[in-house]
Protein backbone atom coordinates (compact mmCIF):
# COMPACT_ATOMS: atom_id res chain seq x y z
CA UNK A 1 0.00 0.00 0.00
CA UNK A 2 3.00 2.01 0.68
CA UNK A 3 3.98 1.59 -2.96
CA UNK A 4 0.64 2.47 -3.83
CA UNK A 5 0.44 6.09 -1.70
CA UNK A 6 3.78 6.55 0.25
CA UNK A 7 1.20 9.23 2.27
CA UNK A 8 -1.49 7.37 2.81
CA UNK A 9 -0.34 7.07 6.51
CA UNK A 10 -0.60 10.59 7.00
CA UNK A 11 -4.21 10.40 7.13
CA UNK A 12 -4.04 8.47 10.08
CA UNK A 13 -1.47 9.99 11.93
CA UNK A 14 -2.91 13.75 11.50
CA UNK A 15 -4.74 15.09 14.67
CA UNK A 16 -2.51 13.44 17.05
CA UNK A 17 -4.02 12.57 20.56
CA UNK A 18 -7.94 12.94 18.85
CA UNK A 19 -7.02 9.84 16.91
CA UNK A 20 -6.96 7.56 20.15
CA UNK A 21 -9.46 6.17 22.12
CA UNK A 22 -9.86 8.21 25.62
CA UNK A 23 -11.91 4.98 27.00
CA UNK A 24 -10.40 1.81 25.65
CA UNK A 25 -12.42 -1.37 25.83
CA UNK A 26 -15.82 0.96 26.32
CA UNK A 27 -18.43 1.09 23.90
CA UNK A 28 -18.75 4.13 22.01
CA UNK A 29 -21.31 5.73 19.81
CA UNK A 30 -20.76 7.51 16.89
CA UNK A 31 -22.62 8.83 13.61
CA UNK A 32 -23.05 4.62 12.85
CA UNK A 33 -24.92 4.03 16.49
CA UNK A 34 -22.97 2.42 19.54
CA UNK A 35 -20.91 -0.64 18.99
CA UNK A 36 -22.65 -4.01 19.85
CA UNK A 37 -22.14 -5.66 23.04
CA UNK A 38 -22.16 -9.56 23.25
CA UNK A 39 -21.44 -12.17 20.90
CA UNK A 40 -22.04 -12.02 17.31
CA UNK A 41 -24.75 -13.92 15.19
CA UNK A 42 -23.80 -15.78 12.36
CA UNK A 43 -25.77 -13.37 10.13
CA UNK A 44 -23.67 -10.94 10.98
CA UNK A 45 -20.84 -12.96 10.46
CA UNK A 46 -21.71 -14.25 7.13
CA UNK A 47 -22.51 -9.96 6.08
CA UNK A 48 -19.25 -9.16 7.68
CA UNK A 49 -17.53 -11.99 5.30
CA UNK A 50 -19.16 -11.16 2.07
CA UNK A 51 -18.41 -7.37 2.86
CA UNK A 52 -14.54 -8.12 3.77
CA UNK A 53 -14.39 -9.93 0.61
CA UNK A 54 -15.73 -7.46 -1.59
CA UNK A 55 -13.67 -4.78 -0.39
CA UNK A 56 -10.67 -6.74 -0.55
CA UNK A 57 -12.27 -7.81 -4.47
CA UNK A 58 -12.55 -4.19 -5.43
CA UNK A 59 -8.87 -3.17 -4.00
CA UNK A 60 -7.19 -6.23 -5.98
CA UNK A 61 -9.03 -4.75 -9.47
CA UNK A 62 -7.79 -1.03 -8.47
CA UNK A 63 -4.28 -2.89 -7.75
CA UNK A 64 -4.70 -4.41 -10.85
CA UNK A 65 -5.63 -1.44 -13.28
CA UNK A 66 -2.83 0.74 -11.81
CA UNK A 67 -0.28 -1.89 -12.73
CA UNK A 68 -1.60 -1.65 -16.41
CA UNK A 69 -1.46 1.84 -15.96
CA UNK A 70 2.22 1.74 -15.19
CA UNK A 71 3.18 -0.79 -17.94
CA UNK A 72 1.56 1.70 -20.80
């Protein structure tokens, strides 16, 4: 990914303390609703696998097209 944006890491890294968690291990709500509490059903499971593989689908075909872009 590095390769891909050298300053991608910046993103992450700008704001300094706001980027941590004040209360770790404590739910916390945000603009999504608070963070679930208890185990996890296996619909959620099965969503959470189908959405981790898409993602990871649509980043190999961007990885993919920039390499063609580099080779023309």
């Amino acid at each position: 990914m590095m390769d891909h944006d050298p300053n991608d890491i910046d993103h992450y890294l700008d704001g300094g303390k706001d980027n941590f968690d004040p209360n770790p291990g404590q739910p916390q709500e945000n603009e999504f609703g608070t963070l679930a509490d208890g185990a996890v059903i296996q619909a959620e499971k099965n969503w959470a696998t189908r959405n981790r593989d898409a993602i990871a689908q649509a980043m190999w075909e961007d990885y993919q097209q920039a390499l063609q872009e580099r080779e023309s």
